[in-house]
Each structure stands twice: as structure tokens, then as C-alpha cells.
Protein backbone atom coordinates (compact mmCIF):
# COMPACT_ATOMS: atom_id res chain seq x y z
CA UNK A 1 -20.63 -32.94 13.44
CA UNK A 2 -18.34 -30.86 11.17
CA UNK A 3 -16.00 -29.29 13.58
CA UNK A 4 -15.23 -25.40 13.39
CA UNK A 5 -12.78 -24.00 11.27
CA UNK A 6 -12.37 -27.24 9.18
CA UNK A 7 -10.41 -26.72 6.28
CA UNK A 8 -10.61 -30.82 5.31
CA UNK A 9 -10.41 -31.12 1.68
CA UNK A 10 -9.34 -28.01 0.72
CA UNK A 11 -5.84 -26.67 -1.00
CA UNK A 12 -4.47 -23.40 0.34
CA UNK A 13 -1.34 -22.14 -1.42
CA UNK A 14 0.40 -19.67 1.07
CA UNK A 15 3.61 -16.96 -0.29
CA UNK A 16 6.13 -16.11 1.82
CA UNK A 17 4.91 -19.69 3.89
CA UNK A 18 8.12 -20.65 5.25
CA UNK A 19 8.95 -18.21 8.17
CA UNK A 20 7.57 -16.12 10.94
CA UNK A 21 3.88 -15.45 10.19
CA UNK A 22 3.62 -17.31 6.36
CA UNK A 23 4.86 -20.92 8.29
CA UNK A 24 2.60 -19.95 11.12
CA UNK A 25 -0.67 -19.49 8.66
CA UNK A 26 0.67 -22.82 6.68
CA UNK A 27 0.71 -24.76 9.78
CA UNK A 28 -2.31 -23.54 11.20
CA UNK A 29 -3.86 -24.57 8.00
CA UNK A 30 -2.51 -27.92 7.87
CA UNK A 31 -3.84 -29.03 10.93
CA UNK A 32 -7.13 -27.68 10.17
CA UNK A 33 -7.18 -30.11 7.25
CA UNK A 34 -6.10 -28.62 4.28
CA UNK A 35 -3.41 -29.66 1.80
CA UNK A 36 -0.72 -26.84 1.48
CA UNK A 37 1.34 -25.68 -0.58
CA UNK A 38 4.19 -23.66 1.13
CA UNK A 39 5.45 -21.65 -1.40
CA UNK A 40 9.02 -19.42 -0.65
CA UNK A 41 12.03 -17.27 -2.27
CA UNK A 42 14.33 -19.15 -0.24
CA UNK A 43 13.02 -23.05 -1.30
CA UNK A 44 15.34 -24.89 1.02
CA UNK A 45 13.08 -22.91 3.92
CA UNK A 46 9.47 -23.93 2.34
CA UNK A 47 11.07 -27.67 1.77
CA UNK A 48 12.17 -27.49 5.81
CA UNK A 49 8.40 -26.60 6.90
CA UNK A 50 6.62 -28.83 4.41
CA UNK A 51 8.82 -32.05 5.41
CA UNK A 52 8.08 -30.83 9.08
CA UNK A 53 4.20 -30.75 8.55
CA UNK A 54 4.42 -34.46 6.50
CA UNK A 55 6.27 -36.27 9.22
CA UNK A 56 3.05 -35.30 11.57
CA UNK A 57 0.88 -36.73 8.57
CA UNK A 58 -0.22 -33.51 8.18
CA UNK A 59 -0.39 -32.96 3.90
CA UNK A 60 2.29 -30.47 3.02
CA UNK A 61 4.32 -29.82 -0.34
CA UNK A 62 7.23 -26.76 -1.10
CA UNK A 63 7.16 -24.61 -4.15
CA UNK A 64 9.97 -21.89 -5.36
CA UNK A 65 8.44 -18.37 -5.67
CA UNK A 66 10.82 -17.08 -7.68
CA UNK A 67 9.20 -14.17 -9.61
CA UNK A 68 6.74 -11.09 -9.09
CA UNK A 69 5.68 -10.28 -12.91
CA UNK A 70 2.26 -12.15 -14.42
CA UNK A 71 3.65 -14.97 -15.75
CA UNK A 72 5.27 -15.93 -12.89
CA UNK A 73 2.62 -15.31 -10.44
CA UNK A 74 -0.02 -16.82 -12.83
CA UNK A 75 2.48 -19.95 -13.82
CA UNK A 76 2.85 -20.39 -9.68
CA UNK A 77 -0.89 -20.42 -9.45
CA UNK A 78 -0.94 -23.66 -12.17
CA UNK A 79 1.57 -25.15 -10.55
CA UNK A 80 -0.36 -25.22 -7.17
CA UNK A 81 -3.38 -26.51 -8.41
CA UNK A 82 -1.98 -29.27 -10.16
CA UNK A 83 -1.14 -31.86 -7.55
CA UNK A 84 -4.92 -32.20 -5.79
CA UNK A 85 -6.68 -30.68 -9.58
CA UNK A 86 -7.66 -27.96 -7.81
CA UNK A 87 -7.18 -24.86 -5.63
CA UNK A 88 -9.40 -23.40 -3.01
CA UNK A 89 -7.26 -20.84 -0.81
CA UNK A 90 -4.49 -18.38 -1.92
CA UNK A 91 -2.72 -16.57 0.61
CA UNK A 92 -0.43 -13.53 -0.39
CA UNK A 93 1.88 -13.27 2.84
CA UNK A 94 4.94 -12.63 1.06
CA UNK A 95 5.69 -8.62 1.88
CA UNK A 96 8.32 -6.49 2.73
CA UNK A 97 10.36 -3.27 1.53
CA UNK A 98 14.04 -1.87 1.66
CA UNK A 99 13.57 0.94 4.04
CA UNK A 100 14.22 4.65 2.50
CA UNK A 101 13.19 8.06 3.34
CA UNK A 102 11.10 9.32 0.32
CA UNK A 103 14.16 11.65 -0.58
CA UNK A 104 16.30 8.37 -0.57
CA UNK A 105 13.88 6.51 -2.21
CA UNK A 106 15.06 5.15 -6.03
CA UNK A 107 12.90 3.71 -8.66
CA UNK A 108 14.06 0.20 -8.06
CA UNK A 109 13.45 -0.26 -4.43
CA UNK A 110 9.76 1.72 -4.97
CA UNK A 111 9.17 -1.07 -8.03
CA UNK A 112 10.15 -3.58 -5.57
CA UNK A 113 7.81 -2.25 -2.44
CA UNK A 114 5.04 -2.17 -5.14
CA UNK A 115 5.09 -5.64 -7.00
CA UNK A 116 5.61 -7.70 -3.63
CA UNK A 117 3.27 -5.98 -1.98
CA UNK A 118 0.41 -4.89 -4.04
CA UNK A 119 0.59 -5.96 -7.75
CA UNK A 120 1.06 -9.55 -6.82
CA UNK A 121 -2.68 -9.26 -5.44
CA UNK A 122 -4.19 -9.18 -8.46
CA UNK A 123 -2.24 -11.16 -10.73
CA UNK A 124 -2.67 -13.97 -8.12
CA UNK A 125 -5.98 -13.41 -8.08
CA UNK A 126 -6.91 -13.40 -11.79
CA UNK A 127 -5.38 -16.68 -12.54
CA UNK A 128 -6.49 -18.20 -8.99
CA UNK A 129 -10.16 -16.64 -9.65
CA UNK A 130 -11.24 -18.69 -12.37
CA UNK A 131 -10.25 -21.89 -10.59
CA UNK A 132 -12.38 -20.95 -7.74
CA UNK A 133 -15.28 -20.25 -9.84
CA UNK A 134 -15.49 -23.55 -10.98
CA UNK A 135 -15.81 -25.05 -7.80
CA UNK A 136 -18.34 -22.02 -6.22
CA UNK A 137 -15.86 -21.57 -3.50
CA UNK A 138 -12.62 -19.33 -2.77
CA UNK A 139 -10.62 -17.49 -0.22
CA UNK A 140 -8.13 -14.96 -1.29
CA UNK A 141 -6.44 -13.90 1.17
CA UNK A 142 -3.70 -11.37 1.92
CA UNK A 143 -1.27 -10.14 5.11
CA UNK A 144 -1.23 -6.34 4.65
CA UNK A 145 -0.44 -4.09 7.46
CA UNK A 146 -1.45 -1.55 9.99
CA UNK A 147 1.23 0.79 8.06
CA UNK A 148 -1.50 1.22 5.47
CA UNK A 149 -3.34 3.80 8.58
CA UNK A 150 -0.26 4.92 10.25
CA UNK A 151 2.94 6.29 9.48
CA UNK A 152 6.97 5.16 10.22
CA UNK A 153 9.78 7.44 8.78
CA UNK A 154 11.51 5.46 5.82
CA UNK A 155 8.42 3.30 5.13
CA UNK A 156 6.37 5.43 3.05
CA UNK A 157 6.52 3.11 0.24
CA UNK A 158 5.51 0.24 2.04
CA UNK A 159 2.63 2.02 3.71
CA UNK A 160 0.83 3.14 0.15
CA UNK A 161 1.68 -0.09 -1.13
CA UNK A 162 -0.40 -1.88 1.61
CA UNK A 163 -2.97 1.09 1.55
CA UNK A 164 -3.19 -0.36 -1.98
CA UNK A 165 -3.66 -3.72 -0.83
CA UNK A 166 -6.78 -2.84 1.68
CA UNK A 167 -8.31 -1.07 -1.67
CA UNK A 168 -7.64 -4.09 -3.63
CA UNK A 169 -9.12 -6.51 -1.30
CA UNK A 170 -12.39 -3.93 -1.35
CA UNK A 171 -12.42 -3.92 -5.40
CA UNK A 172 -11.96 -7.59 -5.89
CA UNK A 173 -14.73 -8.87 -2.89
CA UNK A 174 -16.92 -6.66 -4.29
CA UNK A 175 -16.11 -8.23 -8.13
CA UNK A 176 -15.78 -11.77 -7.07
CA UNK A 177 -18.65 -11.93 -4.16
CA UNK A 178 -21.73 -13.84 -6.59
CA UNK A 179 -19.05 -16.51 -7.52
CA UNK A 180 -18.50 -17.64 -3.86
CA UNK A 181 -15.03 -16.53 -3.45
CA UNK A 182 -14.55 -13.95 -0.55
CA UNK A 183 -11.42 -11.64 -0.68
CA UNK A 184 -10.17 -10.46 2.71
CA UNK A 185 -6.83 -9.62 4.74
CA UNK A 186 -5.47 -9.06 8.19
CA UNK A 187 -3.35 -6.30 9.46
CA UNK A 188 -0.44 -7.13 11.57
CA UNK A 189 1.19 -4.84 14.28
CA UNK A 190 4.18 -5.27 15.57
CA UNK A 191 5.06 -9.00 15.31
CA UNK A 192 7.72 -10.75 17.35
CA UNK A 193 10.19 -12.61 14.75
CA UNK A 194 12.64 -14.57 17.30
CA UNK A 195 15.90 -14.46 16.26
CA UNK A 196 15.28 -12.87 13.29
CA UNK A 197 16.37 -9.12 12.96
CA UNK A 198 16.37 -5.94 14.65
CA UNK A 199 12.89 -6.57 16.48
CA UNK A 200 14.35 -9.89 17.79
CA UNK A 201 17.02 -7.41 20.07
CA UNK A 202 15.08 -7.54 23.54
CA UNK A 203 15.80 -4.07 23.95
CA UNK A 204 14.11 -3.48 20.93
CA UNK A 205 10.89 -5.72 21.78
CA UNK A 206 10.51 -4.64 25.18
CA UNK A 207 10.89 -1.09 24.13
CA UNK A 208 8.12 -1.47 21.24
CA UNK A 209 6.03 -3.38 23.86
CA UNK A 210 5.91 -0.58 25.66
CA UNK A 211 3.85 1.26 23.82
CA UNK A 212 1.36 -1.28 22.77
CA UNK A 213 -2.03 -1.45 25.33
CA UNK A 214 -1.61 -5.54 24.95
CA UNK A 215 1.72 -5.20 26.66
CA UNK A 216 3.40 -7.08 24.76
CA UNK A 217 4.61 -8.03 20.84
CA UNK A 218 1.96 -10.49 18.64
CA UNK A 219 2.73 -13.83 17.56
CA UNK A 220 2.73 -15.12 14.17
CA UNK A 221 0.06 -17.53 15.64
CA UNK A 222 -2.06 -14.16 16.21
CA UNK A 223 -2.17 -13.44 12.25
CA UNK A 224 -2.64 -17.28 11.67
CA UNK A 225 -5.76 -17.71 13.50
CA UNK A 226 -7.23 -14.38 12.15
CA UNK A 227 -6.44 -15.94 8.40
CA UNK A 228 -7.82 -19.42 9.67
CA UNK A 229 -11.39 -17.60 10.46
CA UNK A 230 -11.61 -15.97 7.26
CA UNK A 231 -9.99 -19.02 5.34
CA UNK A 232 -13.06 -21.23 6.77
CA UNK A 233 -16.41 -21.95 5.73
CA UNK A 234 -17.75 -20.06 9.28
CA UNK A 235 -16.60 -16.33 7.29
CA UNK A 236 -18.83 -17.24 4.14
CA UNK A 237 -20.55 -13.54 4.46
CA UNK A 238 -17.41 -11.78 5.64
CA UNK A 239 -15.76 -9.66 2.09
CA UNK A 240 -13.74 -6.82 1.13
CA UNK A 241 -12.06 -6.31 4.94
CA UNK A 242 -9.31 -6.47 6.98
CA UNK A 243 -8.86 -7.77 10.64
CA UNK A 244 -6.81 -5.53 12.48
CA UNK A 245 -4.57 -7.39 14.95
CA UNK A 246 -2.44 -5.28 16.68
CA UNK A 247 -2.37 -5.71 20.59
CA UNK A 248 -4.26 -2.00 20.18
CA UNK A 249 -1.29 -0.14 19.08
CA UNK A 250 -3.16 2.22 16.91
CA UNK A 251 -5.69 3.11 19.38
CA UNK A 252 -3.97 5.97 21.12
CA UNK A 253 -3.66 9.08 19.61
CA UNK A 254 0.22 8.83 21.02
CA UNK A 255 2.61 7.33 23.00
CA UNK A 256 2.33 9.62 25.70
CA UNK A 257 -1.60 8.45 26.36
CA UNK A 258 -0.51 4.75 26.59
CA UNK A 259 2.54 6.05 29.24
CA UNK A 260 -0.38 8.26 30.95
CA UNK A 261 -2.84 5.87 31.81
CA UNK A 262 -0.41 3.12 32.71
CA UNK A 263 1.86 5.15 34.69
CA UNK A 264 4.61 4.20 32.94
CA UNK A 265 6.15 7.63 32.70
């Protein structure tokens, strides 16, 4: 019997696959099976993963990902699905903003928020679309955020750029849904990066944790599973939506509810 969750024969090229959350969906995807292609701004990273994932047999190569225009994106796309002639699963992990006030804000880092985030959806997706057509399946796939509901001073950038991405991911299912290829995303909360800047600080953490019903800060692993579902054959009629995975942190109207009913006031 096929087991659940097999992604056995497939190809899955994952952005921003070498750290935190993208090395956690890349791994989680290896061992279901797939062949992946870890694909990072920092190559030395994605090459550190990718040899990682090999030594356990588990099929693994690194690719730069250098460049946010079209060509680029669409050129990264090729690339991917030239070692197995083919490519099944695209992943758009890779994220992130400078943080600004709006009255801060400048052109450049708003450009920047914008093409990481949300413009590299679709020019991912038209030159990994056609591929998937051919072979009547596909999985796009992308990490937005739960800062596309709610608001954090100096992010307001970010946040429309990922409300852009849940729109996106609606527009394309919806275009894309009779060719077999199923667009979806999951939203992150608050996600523990160890070591790794200012939410590493245990202050930090604990104080964040806090506030969160779960108790406590998510794992990478808690994204990767979430993108493992909806990477598999088992979400074949789930399109166009996001998985929020948060620990509950936007379920209270405030912080002062989650400090109420916990008594931690």
C-alpha cells in the first residue's frame, strides 16, 4: 500500500530552502520521497543542507537564487527541471522585508518587500505552470504570513505584500485548477529561529510566547508538515487557501484576553 504523504518520484524545488523553515520543508520533503532542489541566496547554505540530505541517501541537489526579475525566476525554474526532465512541486519560501515605518519607508526597500514576496509568485508560476501541465499534476506552493490579517508597526510593507500573496494563490488555483495543479500556502506565526536573530533572545521568545494560546513559539517543522499535506497527492481537492499555523495567536481580540483567561496578569 502507497503510504500517506508519499512524495516518491516527484521533484520539489523549494526558495529560501536552506534555513529555518525553507530547510525544514526541503527535508521534510526529502524523506517523503521526493528529489529536491534546495535553492538559496547564500549557495554555500543550500550546498550544506543538500550534502546533509545525500549522505542519508536521501536525493538532494543546491541551486543559487540569485535574482527576483522574470528571467531570473523563469531561468531558475529551467534549471530545476533539468536534472530529473521534469518538475512537479515549487515552493516560494524565500520572504522577508527591511523593517520601516511607512513614513520611513523608501522606494527601494518597498520594491524589495514586493518582488521577494509577491511578484516572485507569479513569475515562478508561469514558467513552472506549463511544466506541470504536461504531466496533469502540480503543487505551487508558497509561505506567506499571518501579517497579511494583522498588523506590526514597521511592517506594513510586508503585510500588503503577503496580503498579495493570499490573493495570488486565490487567482492562480482558480486559473490552474482543470490542469491538475493546485496552488496553496501556509501562514506562519511566530516561528522560533534558534540562534538566529532577535527572536532567538529568550527574553524575546518567552515574552512573544506569552501571548500565544499554544504557549509557546512554532517550529519550522510546524510549517513543513502543513506544506507536506498540501504538497501530497492526499490535498488533490484542496486550492486557492492558506493553512493558518499559528499556535492561535490571532484568535484573541488582544493580549489582555490571552493574560485574562490564563491568569497570567
Amino acid at each position: 500500500m502507497r503510504r500517506p504523504f508519499d512524495l516518491s518520484g516527484r521533484v520539489a524545488l523549494v526558495t529560501g530552502g536552506g534555513r529555518g523553515i525553507g530547510a525544514a520543508i526541503a527535508t521534510r520533503f526529502a524523506e517523503a520521497g521526493a528529489a529536491v532542489l534546495v535553492a538559496n541566496r547564500t549557495l554555500d547554505v543550500a550546498e550544506a543542507l543538500a550534502s546533509e540530505l545525500s549522505c542519508r541517501g536521501l536525493k538532494a541537489k543546491a541551486m543559487p537564487f540569485s535574482g527576483l526579475d522574470r528571467a531570473a525566476l523563469h531561468g531558475l525554474v529551467e534549471d530545476a527541471a533539468r536534472p530529473y526532465g521534469r518538475l512537479d512541486i515549487v515552493v516560494h519560501n524565500a520572504g522577508g522585508c527591511p523593517w520601516a515605518t511607512v513614513e520611513e519607508l523608501d522606494e527601494d526597500r518597498l520594491e524589495e518587500a514586493l518582488s521577494l514576496n509577491l511578484k516572485a509568485c507569479f513569475w515562478l508560476t508561469q514558467a513552472a505552470a506549463p511544466l506541470m501541465r504536461r504531466n496533469g499534476f502540480g503543487r505551487i506552493l508558497v509561505t506567506s504570513s499571518v501579517s497579511a490579517r494583522v498588523a506590526m508597526a514597521g511592517g506594513a510593507h510586508y503585510s500588503a505584500a503577503k496580503a498579495g500573496v493570499n490573493a495570488f494563490i486565490r487567482g492562480a488555483a482558480f486559473e490552474l485548477a482543470r490542469d491538475g495543479i493546485t496552488v496553496n500556502g501556509v501562514e506562519p506565526g511566530f516561528i522560533a529561529k534558534p540562534g538566529r536573530g532577535t527572536l532567538s533572545a529568550p527574553e524575546v521568545s518567552e515574552g512573544i510566547a506569552r501571548y500565544v494560546p499554544a504557549g509557546r513559539m512554532g517550529e519550522a517543522d510546524d510549517i513543513a508538515f502543513a506544506m507536506l499535506y498540501l504538497a501530497s497527492g492526499e490535498a488533490r481537492y484542496t486550492t486557492g487557501q492558506t493553512i493558518v499555523v499559528d499556535g492561535g495567536s490571532t484568535l484573541p481580540e488582544t493580549g489582555f484576553a490571552v493574560e485574562r483567561h490564563w491568569g497570567l496578569a
